[in-house]
Structure formats: C-alpha cells, structure tokens
PDB file of N, CA and C in Angstrom:
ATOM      1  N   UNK A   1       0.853  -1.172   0.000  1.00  0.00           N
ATOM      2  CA  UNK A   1       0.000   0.000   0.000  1.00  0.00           C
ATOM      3  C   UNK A   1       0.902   1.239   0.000  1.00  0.00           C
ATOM      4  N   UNK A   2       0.588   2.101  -0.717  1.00  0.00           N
ATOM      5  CA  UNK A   2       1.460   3.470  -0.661  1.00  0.00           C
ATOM      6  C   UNK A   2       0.230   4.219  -0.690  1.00  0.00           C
ATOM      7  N   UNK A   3       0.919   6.125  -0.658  1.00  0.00           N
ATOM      8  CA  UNK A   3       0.173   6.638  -0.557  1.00  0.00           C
ATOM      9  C   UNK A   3      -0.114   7.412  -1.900  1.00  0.00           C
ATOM     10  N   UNK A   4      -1.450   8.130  -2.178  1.00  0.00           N
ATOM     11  CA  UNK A   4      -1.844   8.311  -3.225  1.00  0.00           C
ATOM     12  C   UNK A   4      -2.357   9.654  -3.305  1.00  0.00           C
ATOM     13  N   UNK A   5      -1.519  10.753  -4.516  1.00  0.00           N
ATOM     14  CA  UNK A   5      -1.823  11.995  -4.352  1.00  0.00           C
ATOM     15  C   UNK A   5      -3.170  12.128  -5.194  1.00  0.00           C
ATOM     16  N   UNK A   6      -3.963  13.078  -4.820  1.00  0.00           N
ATOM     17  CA  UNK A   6      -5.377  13.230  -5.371  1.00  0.00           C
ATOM     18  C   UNK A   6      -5.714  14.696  -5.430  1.00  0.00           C
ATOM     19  N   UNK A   7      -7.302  14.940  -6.643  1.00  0.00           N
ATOM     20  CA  UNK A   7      -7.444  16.016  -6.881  1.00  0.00           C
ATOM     21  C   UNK A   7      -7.276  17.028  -6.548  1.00  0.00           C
ATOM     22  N   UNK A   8      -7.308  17.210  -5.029  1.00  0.00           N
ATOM     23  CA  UNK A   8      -7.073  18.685  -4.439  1.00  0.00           C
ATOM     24  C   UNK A   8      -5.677  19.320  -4.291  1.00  0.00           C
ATOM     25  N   UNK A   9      -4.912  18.410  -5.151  1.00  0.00           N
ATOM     26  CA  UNK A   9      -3.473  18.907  -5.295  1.00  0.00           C
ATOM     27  C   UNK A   9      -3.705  19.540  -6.686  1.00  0.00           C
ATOM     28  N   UNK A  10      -4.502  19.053  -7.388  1.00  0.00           N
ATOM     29  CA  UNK A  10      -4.347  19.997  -8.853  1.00  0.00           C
ATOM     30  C   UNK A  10      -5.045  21.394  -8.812  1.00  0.00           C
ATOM     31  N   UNK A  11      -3.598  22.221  -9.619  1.00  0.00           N
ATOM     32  CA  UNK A  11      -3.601  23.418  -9.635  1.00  0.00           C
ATOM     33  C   UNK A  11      -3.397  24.204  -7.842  1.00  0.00           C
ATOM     34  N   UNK A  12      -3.008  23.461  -7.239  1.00  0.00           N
ATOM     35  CA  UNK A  12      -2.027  24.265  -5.818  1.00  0.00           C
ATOM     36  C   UNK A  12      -1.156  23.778  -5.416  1.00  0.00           C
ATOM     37  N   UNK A  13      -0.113  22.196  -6.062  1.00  0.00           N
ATOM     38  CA  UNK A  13       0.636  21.747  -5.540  1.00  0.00           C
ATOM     39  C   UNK A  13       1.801  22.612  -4.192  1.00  0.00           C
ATOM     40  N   UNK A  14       1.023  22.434  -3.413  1.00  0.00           N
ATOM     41  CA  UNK A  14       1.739  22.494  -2.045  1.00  0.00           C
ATOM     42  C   UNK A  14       2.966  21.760  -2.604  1.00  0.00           C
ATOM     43  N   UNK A  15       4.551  21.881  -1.645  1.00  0.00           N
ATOM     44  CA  UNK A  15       5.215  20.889  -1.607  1.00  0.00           C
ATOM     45  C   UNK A  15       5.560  20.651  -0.224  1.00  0.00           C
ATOM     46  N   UNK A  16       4.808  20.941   0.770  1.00  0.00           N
ATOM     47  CA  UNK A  16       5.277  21.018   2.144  1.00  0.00           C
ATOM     48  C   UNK A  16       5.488  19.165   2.184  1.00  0.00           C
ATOM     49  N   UNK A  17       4.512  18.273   1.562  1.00  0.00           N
ATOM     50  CA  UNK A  17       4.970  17.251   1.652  1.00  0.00           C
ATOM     51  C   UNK A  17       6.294  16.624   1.144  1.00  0.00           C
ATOM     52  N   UNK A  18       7.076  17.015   0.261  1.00  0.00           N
ATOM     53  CA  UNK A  18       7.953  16.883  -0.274  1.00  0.00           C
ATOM     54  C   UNK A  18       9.255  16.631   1.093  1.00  0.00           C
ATOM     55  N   UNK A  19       9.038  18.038   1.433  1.00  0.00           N
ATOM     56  CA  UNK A  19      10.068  18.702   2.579  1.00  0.00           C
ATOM     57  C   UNK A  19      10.092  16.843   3.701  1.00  0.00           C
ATOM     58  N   UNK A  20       9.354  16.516   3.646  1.00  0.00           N
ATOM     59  CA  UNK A  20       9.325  15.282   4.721  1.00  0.00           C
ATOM     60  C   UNK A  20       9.156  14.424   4.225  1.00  0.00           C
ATOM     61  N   UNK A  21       9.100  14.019   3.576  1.00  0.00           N
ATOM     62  CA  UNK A  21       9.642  12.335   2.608  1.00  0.00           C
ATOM     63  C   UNK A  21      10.557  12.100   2.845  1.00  0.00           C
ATOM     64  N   UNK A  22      10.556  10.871   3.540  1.00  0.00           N
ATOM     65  CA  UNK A  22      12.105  10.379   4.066  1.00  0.00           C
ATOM     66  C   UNK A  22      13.133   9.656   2.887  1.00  0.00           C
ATOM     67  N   UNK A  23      11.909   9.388   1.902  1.00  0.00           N
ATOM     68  CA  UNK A  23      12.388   8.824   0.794  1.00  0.00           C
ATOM     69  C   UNK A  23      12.408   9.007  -0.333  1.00  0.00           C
ATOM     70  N   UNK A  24      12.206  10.335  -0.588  1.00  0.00           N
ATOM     71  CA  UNK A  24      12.156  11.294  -1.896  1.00  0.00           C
ATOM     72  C   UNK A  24      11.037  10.566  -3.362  1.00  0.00           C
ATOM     73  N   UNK A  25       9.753  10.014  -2.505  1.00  0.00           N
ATOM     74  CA  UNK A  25       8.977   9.463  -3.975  1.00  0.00           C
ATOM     75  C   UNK A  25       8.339  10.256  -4.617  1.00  0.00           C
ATOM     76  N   UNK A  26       8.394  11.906  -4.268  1.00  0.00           N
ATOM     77  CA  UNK A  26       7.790  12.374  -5.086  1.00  0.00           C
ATOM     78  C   UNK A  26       7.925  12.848  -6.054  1.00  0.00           C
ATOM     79  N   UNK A  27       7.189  13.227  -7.505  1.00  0.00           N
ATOM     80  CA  UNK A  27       7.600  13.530  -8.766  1.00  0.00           C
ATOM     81  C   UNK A  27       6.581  14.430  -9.365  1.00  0.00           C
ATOM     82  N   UNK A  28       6.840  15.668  -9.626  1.00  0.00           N
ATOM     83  CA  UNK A  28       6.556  16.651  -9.966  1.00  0.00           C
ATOM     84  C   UNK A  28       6.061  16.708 -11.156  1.00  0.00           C
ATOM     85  N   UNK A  29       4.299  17.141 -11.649  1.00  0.00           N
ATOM     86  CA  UNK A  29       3.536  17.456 -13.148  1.00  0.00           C
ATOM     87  C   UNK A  29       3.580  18.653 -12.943  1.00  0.00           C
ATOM     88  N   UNK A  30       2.843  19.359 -14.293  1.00  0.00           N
ATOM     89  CA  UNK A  30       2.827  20.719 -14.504  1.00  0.00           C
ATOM     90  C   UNK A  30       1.898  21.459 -13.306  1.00  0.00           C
ATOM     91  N   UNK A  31       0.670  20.705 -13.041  1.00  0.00           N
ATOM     92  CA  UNK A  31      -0.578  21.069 -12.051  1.00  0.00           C
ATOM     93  C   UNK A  31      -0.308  20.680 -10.800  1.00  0.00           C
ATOM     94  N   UNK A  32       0.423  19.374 -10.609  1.00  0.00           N
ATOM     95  CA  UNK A  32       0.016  18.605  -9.222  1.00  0.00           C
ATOM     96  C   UNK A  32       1.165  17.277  -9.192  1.00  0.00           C
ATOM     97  N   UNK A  33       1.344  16.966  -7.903  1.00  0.00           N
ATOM     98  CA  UNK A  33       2.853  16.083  -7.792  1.00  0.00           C
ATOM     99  C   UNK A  33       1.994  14.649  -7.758  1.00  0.00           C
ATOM    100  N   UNK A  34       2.810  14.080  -7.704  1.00  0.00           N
ATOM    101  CA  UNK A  34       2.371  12.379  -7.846  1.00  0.00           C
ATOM    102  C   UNK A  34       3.647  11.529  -7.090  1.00  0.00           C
ATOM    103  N   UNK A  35       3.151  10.607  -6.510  1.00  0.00           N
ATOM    104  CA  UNK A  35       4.041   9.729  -5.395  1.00  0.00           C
ATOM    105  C   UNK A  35       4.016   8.222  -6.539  1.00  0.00           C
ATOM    106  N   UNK A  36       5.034   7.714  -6.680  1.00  0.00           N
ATOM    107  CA  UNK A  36       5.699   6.488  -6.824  1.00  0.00           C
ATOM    108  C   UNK A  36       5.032   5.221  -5.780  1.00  0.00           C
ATOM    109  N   UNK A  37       4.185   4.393  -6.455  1.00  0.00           N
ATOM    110  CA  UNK A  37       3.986   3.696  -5.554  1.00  0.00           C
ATOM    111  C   UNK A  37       4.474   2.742  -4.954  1.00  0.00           C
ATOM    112  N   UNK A  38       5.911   2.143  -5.940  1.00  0.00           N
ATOM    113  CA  UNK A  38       7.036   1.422  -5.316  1.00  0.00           C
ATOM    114  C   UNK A  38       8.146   2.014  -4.322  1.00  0.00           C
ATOM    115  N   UNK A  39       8.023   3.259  -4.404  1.00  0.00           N
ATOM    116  CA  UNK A  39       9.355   3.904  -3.554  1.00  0.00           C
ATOM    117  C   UNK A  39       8.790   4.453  -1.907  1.00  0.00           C
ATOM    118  N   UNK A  40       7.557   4.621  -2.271  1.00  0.00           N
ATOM    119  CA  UNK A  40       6.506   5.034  -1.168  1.00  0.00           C
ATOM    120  C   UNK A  40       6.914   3.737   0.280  1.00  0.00           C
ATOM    121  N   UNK A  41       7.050   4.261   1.288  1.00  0.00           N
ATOM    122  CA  UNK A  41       7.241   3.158   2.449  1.00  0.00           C
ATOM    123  C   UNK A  41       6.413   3.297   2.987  1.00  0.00           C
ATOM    124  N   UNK A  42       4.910   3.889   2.685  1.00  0.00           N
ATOM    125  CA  UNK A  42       4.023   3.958   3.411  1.00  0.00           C
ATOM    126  C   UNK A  42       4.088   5.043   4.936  1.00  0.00           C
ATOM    127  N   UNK A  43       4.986   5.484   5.324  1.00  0.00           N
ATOM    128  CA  UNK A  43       5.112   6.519   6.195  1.00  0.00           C
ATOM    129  C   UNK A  43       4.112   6.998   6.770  1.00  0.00           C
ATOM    130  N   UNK A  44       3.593   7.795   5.952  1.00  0.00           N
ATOM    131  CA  UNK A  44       2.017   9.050   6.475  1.00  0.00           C
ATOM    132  C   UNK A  44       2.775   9.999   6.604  1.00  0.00           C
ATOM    133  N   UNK A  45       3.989  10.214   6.534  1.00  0.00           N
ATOM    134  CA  UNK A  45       4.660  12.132   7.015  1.00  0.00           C
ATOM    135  C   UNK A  45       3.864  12.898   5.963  1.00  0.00           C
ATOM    136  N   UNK A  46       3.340  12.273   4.606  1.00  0.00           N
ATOM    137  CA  UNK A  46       3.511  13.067   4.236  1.00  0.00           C
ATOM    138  C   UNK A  46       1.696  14.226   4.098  1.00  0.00           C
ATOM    139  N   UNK A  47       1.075  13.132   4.851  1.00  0.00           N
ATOM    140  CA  UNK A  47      -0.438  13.327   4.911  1.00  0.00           C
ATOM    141  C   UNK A  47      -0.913  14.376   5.782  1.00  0.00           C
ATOM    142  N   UNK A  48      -0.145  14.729   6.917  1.00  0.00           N
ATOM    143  CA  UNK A  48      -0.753  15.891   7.771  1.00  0.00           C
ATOM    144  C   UNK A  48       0.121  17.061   7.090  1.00  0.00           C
ATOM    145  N   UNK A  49       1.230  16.942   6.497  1.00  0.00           N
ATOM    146  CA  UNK A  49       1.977  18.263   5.783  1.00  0.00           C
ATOM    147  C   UNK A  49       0.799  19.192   4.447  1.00  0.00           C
ATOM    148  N   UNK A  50      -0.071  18.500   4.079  1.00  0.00           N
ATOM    149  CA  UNK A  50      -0.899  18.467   2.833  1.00  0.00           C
ATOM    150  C   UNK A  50      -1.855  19.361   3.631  1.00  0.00           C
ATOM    151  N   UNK A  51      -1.732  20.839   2.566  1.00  0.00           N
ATOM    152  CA  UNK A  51      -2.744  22.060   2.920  1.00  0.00           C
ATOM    153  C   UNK A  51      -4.099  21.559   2.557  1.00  0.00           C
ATOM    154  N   UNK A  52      -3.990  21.174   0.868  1.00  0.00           N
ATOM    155  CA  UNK A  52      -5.720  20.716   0.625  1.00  0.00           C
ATOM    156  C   UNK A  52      -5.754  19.353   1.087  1.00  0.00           C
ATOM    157  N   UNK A  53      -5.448  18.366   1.678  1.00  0.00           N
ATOM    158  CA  UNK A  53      -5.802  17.322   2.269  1.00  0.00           C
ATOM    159  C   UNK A  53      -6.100  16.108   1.119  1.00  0.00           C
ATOM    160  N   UNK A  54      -4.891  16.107   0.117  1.00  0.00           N
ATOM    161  CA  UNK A  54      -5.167  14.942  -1.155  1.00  0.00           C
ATOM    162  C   UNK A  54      -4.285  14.473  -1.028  1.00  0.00           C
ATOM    163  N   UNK A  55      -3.998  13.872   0.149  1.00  0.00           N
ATOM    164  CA  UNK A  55      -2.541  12.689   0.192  1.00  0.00           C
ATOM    165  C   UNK A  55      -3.612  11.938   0.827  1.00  0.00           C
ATOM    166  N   UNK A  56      -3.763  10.734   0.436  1.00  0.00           N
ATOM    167  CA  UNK A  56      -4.675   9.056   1.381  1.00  0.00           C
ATOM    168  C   UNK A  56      -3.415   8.018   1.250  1.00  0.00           C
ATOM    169  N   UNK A  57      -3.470   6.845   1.876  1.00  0.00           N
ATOM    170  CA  UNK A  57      -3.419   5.880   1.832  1.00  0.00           C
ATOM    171  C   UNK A  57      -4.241   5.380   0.531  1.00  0.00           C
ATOM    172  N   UNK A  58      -3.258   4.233  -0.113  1.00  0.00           N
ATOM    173  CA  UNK A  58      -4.338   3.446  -0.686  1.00  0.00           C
ATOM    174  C   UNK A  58      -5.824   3.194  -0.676  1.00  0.00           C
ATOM    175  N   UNK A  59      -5.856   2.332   0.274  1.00  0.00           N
ATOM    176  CA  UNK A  59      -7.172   1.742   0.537  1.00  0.00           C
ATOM    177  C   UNK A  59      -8.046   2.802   1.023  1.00  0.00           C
ATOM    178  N   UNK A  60      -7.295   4.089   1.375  1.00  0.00           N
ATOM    179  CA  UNK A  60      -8.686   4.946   1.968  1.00  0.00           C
ATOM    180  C   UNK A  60      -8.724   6.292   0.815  1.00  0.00           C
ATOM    181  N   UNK A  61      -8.133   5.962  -0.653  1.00  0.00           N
ATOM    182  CA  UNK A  61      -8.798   7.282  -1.688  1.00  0.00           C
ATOM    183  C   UNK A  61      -9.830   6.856  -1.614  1.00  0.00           C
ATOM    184  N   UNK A  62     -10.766   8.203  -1.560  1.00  0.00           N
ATOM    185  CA  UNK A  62     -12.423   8.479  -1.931  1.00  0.00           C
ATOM    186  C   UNK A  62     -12.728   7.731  -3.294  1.00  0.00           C
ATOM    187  N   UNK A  63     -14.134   6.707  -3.479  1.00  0.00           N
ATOM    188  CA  UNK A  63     -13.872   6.137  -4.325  1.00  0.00           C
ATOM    189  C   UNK A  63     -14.066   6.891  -5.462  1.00  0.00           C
ATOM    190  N   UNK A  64     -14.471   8.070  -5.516  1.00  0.00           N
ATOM    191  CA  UNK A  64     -14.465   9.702  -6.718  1.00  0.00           C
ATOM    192  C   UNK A  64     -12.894   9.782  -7.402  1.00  0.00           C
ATOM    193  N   UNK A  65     -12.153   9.632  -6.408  1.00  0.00           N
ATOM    194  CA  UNK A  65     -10.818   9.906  -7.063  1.00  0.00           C
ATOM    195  C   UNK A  65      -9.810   7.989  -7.445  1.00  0.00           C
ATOM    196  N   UNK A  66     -10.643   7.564  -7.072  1.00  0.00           N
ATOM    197  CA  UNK A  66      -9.704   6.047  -7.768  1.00  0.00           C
ATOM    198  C   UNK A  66      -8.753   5.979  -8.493  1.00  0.00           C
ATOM    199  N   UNK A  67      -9.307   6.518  -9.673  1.00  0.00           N
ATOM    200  CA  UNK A  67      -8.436   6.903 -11.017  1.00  0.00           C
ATOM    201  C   UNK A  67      -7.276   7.882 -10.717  1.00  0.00           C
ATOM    202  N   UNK A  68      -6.874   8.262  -9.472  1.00  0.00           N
ATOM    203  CA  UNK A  68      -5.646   8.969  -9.100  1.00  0.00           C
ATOM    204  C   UNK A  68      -4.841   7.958  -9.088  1.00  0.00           C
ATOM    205  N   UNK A  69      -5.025   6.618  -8.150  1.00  0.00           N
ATOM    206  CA  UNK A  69      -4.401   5.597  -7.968  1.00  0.00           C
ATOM    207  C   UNK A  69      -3.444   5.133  -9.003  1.00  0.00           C
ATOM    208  N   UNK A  70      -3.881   4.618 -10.346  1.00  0.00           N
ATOM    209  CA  UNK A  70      -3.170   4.738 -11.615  1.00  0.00           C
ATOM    210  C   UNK A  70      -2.102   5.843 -12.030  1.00  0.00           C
ATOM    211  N   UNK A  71      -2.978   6.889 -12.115  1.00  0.00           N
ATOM    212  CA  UNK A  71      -2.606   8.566 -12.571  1.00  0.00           C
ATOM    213  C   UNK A  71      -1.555   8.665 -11.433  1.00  0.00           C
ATOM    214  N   UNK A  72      -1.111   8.355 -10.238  1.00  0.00           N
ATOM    215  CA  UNK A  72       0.479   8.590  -9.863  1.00  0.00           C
ATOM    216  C   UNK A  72       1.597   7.389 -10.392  1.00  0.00           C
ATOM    217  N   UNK A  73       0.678   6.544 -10.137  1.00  0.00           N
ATOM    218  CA  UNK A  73       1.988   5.283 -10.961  1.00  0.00           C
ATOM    219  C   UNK A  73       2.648   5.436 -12.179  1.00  0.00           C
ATOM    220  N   UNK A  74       1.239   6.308 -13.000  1.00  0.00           N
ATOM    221  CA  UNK A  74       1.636   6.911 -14.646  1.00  0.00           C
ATOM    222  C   UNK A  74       2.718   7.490 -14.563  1.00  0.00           C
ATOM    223  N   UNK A  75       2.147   8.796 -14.154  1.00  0.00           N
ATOM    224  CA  UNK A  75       2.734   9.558 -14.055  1.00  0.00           C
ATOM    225  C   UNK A  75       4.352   9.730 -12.857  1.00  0.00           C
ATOM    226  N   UNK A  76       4.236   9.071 -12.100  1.00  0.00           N
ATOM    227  CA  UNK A  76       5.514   9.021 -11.585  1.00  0.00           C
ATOM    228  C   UNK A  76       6.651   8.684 -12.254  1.00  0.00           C
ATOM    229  N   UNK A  77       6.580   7.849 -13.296  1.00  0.00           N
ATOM    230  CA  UNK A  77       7.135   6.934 -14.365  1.00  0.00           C
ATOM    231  C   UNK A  77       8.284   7.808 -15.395  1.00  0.00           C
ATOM    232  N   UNK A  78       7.006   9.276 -15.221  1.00  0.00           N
ATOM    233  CA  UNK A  78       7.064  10.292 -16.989  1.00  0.00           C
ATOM    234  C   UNK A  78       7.870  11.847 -16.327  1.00  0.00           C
ATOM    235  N   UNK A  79       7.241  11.822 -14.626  1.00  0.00           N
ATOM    236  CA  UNK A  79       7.412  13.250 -14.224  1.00  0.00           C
ATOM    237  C   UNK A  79       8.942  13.237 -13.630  1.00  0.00           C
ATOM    238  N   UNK A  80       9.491  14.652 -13.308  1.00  0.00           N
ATOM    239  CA  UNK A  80      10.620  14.551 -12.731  1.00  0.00           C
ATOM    240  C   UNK A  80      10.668  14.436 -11.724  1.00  0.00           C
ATOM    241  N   UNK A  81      11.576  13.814 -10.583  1.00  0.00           N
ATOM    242  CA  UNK A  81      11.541  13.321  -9.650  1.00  0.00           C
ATOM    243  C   UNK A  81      11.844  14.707  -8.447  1.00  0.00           C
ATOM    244  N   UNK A  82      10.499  15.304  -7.303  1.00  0.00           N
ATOM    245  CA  UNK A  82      11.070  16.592  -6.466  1.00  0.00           C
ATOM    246  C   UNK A  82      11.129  15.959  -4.962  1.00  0.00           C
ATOM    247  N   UNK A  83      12.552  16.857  -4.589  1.00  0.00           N
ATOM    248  CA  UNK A  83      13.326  16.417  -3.244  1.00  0.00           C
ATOM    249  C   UNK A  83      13.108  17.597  -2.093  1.00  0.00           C
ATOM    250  N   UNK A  84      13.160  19.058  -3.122  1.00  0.00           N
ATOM    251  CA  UNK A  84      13.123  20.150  -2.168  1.00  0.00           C
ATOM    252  C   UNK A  84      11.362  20.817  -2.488  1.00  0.00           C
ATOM    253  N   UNK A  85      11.106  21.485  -1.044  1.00  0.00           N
ATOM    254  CA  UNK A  85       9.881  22.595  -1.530  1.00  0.00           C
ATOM    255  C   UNK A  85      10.121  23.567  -2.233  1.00  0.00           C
ATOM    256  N   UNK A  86       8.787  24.236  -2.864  1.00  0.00           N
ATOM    257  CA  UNK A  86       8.865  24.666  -3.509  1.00  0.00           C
ATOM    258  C   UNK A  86       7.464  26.107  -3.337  1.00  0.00           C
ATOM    259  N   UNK A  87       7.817  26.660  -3.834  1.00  0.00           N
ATOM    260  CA  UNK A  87       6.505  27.929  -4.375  1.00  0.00           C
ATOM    261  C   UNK A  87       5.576  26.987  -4.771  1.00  0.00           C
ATOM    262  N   UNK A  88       4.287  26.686  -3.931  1.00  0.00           N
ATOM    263  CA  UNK A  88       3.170  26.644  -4.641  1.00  0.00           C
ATOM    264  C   UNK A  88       1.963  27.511  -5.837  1.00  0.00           C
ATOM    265  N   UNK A  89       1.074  26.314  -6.676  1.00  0.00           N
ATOM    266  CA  UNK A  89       1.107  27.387  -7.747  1.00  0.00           C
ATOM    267  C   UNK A  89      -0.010  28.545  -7.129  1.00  0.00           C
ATOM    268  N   UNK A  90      -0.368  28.250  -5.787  1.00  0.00           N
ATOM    269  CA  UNK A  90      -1.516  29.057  -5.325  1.00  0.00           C
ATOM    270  C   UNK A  90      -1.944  28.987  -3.548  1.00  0.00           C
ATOM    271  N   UNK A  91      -2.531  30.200  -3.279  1.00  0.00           N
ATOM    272  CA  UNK A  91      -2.065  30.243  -1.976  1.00  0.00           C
ATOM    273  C   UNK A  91      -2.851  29.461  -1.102  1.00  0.00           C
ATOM    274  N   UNK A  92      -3.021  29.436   0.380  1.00  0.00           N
ATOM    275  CA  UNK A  92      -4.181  28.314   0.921  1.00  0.00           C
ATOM    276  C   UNK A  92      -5.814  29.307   1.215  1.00  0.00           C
TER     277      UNK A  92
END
C-alpha cells in the first residue's frame, strides 16, 4: 500500500509534503505532484503536511478519485523526480 496523491493537489501543488519524505517518492507534473507507488514506504509524514488534504493511503482514496491511484503510478514513471519545496502554484 502506498500513498496516493489526489485532486485537491491539482492546480495548488503544495510541496510542504515533499520537505518530509524520508524517501524522496515524489515527482513533480505541470498542475500537481504524484508519489511512486514502489518507492513510497508507506510513512504518512507526508499526509498531515498536505494544505488541501489529497494525500490518502491506498485503501482509503475516496472512491471519486480512484483513477488517481493509476494517474500517480503513470505519471511518476514520466514526471521529474522533487526532493526540495517549492513555491506553490496558489495560496491556501
């Protein structure tokens, strides 16, 4: 089980989660970041750091956003890989 970034990251990617990844799975799109679901250790640091609240666990994405589940594995694959925070694209 890893964790799974979801809609309310698109268009405000926060990176406060980034900053606390012990294991750097996250990977940066134009709108919104996406977590690696093999590199993911399951942690949770990175779920209370999240301003709009779209980091879950696996088993607990809303079943509305499912199709995120895929859409980070995709995309983790294609995006570049981010270690440091960053300027979000919008404020809270």
């Amino acid at each position: 089980m890893a964790m799974v970034v979801t809609e309310p990251c698109f268009g405000c990617k926060y990176t406060d989660c980034v900053a606390v990844c012990p294991v750097d799975c996250f990977y940066e799109g134009a709108s919104m970041l996406f977590i690696h679901p093999d590199e993911c250790v399951d942690c949770g640091a990175c779920i209370p750091e999240c301003p709009p609240q779209a980091i879950f666990y696996h088993d607990d994405v809303p079943e509305k956003w499912h199709t995120y589940i895929e859409l980070n594995r995709e995309m983790s694959l294609t995006c570049p890989n981010i270690t440091e925070q960053k300027t979000p694209l919008c404020d809270e």
